[in-house]
PDB file of N, CA and C in Angstrom:
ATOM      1  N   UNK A   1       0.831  -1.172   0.000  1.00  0.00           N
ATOM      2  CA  UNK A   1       0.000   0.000   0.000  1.00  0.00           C
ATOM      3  C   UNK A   1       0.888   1.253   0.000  1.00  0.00           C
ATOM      4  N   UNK A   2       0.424   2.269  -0.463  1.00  0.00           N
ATOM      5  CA  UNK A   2       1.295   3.584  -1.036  1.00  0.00           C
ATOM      6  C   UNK A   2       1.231   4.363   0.241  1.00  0.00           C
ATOM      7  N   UNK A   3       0.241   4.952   0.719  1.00  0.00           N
ATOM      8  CA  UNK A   3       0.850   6.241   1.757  1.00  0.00           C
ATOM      9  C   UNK A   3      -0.629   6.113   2.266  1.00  0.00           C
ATOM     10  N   UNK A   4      -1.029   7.054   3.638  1.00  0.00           N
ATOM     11  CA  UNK A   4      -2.518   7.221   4.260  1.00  0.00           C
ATOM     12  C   UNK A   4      -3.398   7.938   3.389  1.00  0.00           C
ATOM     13  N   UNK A   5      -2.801   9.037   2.554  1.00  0.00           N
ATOM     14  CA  UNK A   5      -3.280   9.903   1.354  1.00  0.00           C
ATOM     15  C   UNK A   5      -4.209   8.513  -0.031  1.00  0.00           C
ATOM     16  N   UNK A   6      -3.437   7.777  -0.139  1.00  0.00           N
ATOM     17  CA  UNK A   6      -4.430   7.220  -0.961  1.00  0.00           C
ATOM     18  C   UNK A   6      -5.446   6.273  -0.204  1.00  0.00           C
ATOM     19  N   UNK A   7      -5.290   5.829   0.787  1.00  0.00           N
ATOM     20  CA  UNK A   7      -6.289   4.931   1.440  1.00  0.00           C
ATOM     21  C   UNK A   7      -7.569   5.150   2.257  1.00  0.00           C
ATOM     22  N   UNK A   8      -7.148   7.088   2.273  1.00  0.00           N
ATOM     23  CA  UNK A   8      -8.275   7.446   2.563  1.00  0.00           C
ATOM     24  C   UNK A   8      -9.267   7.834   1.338  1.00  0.00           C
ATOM     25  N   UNK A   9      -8.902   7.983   0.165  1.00  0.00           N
ATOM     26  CA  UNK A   9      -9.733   8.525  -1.100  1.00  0.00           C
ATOM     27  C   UNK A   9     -10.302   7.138  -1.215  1.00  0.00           C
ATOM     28  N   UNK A  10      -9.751   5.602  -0.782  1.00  0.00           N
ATOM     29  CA  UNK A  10     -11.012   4.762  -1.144  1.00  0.00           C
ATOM     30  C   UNK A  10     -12.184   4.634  -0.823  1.00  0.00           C
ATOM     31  N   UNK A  11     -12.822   4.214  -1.233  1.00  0.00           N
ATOM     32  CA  UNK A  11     -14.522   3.661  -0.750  1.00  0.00           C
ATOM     33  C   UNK A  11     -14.083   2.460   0.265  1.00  0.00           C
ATOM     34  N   UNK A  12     -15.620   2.345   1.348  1.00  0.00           N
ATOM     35  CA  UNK A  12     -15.644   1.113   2.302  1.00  0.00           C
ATOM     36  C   UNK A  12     -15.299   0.239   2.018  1.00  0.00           C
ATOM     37  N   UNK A  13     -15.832   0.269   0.572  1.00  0.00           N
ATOM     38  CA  UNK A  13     -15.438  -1.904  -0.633  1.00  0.00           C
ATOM     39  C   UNK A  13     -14.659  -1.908  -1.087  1.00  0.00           C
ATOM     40  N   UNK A  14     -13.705  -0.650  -1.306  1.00  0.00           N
ATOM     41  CA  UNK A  14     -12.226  -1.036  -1.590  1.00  0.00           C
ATOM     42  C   UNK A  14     -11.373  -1.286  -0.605  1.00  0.00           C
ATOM     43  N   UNK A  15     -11.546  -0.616   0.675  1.00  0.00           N
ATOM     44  CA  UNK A  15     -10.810  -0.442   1.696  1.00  0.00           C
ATOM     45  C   UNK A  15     -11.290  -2.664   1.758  1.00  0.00           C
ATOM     46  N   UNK A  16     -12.237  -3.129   2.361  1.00  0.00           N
ATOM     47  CA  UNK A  16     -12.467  -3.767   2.507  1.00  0.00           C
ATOM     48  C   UNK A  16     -12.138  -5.256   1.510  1.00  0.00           C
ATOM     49  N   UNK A  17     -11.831  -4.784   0.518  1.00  0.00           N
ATOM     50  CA  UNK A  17     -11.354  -5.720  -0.494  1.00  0.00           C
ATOM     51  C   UNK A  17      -9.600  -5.441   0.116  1.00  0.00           C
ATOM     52  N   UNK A  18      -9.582  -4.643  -0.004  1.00  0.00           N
ATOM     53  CA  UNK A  18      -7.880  -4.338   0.261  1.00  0.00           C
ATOM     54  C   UNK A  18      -7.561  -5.018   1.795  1.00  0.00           C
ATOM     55  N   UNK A  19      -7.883  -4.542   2.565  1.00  0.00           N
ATOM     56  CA  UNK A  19      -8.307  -5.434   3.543  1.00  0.00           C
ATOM     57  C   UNK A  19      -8.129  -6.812   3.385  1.00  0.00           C
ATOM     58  N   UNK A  20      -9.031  -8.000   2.961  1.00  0.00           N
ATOM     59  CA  UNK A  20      -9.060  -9.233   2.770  1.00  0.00           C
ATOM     60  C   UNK A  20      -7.651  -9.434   1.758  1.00  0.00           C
ATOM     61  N   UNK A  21      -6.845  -8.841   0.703  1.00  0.00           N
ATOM     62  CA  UNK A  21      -5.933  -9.107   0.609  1.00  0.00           C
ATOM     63  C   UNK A  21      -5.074  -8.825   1.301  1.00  0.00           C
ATOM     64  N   UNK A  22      -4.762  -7.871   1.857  1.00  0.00           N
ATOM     65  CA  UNK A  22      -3.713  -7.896   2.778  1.00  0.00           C
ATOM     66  C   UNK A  22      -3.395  -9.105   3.915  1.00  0.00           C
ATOM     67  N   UNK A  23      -4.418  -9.487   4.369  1.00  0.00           N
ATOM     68  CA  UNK A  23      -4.948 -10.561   5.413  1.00  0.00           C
ATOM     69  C   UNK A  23      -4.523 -11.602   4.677  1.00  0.00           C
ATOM     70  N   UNK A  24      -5.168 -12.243   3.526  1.00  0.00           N
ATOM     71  CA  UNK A  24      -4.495 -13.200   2.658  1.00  0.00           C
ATOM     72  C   UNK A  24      -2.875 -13.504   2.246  1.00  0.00           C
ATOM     73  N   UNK A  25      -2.338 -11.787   2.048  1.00  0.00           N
ATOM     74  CA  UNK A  25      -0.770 -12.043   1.505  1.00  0.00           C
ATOM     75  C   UNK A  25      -0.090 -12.297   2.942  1.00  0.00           C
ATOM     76  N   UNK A  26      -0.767 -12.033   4.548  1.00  0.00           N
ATOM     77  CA  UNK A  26       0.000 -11.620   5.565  1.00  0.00           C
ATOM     78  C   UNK A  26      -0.145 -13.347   5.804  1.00  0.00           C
ATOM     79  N   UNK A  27      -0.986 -14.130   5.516  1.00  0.00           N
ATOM     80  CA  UNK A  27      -0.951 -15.430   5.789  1.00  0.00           C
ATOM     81  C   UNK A  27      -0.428 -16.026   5.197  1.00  0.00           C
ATOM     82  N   UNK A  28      -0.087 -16.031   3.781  1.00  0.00           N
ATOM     83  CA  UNK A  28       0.778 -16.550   3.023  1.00  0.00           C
ATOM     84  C   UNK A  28       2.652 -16.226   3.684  1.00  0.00           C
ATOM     85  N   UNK A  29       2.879 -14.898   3.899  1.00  0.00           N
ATOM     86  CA  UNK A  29       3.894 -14.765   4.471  1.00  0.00           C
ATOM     87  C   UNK A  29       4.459 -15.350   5.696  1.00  0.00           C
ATOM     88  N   UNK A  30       3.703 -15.376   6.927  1.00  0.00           N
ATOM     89  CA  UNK A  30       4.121 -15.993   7.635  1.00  0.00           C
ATOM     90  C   UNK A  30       4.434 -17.382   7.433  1.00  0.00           C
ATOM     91  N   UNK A  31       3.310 -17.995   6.399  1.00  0.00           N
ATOM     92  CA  UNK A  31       3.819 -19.721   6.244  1.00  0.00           C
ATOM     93  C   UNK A  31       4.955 -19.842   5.268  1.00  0.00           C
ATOM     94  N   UNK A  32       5.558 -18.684   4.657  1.00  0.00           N
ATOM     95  CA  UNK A  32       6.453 -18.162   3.775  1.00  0.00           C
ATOM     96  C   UNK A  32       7.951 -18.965   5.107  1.00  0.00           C
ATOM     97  N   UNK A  33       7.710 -17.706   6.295  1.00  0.00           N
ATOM     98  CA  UNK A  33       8.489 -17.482   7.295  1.00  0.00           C
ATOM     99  C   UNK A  33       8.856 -18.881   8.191  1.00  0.00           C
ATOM    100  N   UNK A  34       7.941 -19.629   8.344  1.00  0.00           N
ATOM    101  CA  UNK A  34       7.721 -20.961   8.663  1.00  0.00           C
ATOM    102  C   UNK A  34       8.585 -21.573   8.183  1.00  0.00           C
ATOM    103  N   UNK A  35       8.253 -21.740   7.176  1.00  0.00           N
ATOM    104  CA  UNK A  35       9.183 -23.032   6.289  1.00  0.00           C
ATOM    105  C   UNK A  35      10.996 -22.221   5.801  1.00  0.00           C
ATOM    106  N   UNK A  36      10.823 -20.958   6.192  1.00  0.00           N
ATOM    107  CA  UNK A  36      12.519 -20.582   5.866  1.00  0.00           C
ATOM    108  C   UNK A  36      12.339 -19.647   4.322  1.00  0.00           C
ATOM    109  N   UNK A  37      11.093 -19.844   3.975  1.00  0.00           N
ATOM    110  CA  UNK A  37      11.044 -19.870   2.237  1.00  0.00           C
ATOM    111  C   UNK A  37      11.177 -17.802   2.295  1.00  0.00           C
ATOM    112  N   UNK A  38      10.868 -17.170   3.171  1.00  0.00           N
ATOM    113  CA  UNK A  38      10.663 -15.492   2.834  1.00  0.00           C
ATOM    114  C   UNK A  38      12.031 -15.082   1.941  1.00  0.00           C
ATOM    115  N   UNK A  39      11.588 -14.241   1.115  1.00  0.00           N
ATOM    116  CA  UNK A  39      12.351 -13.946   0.852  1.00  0.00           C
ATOM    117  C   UNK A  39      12.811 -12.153   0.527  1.00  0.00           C
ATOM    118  N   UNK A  40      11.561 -11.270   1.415  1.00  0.00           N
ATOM    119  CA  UNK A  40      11.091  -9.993   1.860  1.00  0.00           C
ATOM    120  C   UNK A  40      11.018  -9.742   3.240  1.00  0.00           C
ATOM    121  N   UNK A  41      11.689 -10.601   4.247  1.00  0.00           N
ATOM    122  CA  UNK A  41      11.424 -10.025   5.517  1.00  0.00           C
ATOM    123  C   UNK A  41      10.678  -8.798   6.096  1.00  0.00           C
ATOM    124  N   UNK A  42      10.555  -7.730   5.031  1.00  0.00           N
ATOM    125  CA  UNK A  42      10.547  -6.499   5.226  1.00  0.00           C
ATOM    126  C   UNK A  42       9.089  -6.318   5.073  1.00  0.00           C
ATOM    127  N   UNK A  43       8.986  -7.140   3.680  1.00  0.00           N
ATOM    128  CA  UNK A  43       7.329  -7.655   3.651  1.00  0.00           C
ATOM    129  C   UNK A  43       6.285  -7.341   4.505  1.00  0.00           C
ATOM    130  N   UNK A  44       6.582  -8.433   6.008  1.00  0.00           N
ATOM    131  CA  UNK A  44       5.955  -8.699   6.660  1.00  0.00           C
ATOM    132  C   UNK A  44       5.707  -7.601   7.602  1.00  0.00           C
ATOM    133  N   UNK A  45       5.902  -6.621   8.138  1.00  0.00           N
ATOM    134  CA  UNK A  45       6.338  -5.394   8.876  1.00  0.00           C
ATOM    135  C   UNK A  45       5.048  -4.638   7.908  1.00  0.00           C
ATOM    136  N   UNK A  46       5.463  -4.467   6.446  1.00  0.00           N
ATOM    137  CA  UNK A  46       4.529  -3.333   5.542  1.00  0.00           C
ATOM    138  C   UNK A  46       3.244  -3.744   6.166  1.00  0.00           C
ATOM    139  N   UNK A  47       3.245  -5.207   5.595  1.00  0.00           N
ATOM    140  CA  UNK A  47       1.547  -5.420   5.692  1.00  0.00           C
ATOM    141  C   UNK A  47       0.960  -5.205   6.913  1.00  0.00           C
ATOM    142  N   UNK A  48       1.487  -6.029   8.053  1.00  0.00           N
ATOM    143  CA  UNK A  48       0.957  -5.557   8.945  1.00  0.00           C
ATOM    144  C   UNK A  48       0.705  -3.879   9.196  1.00  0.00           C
ATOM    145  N   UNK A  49       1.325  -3.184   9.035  1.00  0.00           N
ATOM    146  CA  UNK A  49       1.241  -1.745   9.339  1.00  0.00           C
ATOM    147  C   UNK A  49      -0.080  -1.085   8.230  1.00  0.00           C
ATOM    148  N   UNK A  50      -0.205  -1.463   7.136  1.00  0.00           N
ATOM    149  CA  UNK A  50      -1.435  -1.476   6.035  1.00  0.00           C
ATOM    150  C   UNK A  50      -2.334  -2.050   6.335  1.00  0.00           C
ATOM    151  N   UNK A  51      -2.283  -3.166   7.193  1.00  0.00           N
ATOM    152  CA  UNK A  51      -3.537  -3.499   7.839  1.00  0.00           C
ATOM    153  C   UNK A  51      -4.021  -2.558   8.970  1.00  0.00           C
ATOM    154  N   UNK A  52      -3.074  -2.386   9.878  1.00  0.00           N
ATOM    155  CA  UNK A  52      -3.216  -1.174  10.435  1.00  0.00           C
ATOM    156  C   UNK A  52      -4.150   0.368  10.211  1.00  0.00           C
ATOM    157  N   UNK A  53      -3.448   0.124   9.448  1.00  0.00           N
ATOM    158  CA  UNK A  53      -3.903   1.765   8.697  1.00  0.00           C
ATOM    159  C   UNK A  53      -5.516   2.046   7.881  1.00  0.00           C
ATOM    160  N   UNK A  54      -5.845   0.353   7.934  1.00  0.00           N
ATOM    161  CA  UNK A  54      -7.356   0.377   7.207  1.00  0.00           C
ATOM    162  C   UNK A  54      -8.305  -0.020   8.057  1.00  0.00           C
ATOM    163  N   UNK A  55      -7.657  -0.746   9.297  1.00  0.00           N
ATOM    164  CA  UNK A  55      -8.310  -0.849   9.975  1.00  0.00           C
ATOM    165  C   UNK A  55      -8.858   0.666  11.170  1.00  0.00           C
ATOM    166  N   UNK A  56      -7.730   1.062  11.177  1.00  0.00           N
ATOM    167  CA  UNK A  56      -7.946   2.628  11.838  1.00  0.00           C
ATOM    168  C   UNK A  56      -9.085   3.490  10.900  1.00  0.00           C
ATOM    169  N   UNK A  57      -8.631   3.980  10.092  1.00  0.00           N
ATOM    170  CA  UNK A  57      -9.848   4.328   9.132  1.00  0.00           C
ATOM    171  C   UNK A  57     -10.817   3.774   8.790  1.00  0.00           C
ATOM    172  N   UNK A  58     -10.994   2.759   9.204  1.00  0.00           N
ATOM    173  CA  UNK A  58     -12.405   1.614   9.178  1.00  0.00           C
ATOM    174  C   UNK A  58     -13.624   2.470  10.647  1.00  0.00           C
ATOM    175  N   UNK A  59     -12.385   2.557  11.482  1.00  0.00           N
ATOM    176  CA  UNK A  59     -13.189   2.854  12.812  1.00  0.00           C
ATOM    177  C   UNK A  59     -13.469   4.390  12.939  1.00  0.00           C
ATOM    178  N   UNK A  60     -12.532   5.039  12.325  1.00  0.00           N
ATOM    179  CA  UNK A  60     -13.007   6.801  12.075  1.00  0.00           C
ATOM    180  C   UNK A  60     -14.141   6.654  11.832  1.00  0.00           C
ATOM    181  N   UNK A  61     -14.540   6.300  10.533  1.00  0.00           N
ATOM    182  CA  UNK A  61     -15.367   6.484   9.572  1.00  0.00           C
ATOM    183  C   UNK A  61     -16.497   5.848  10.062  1.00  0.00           C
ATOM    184  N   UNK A  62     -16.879   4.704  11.122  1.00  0.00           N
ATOM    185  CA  UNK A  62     -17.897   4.415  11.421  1.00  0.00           C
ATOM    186  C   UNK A  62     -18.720   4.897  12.780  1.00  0.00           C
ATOM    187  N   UNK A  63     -17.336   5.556  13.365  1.00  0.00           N
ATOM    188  CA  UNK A  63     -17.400   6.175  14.454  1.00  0.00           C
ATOM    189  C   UNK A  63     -18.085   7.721  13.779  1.00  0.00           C
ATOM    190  N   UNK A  64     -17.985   8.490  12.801  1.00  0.00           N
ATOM    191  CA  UNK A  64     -18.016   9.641  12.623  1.00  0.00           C
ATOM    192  C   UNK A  64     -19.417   9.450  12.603  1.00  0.00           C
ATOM    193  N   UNK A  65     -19.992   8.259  11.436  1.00  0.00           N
ATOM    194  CA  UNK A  65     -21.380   7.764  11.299  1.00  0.00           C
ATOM    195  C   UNK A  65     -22.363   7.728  12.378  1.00  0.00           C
ATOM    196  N   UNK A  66     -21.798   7.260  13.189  1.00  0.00           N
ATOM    197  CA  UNK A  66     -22.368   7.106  14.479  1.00  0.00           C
ATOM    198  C   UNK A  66     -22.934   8.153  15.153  1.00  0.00           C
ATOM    199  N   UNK A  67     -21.703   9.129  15.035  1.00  0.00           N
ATOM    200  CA  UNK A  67     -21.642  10.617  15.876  1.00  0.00           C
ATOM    201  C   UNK A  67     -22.763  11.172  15.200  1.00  0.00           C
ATOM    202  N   UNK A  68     -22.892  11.023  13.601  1.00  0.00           N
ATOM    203  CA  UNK A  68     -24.178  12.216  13.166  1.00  0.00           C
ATOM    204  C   UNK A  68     -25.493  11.619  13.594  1.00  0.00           C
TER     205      UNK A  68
END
């Protein structure tokens, strides 16, 4: 994922599609890490932190909903 600037211009169903891949590549990586096979260490650090970052803006945005 590129920077907070583009992840906030997505929609819920992109965020949310983006989301489920990230979750997908972060599981693939660790069984990557498992078996010795990584070969991005660095990888694993991004995604998690991109999961991060959509999940935070997941909760703004439903929280703001809430508030009106």
């Amino acid at each position: 994922m590129a920077n907070v600037a583009d992840i906030k211009t997505k929609s819920d169903d992109e965020l949310s599609t983006e989301l489920n891949n990230l979750k997908r590549e972060q599981f693939n990586l660790r069984f990557q890490a498992a078996t010795n096979q990584l070969e991005k260490p660095s990888r694993v650090r991004e995604v998690r932190r991109s999961i991060a970052q959509i999940k935070t803006l997941q909760t703004e945005r439903s929280r703001s909903v809430a508030a009106k």
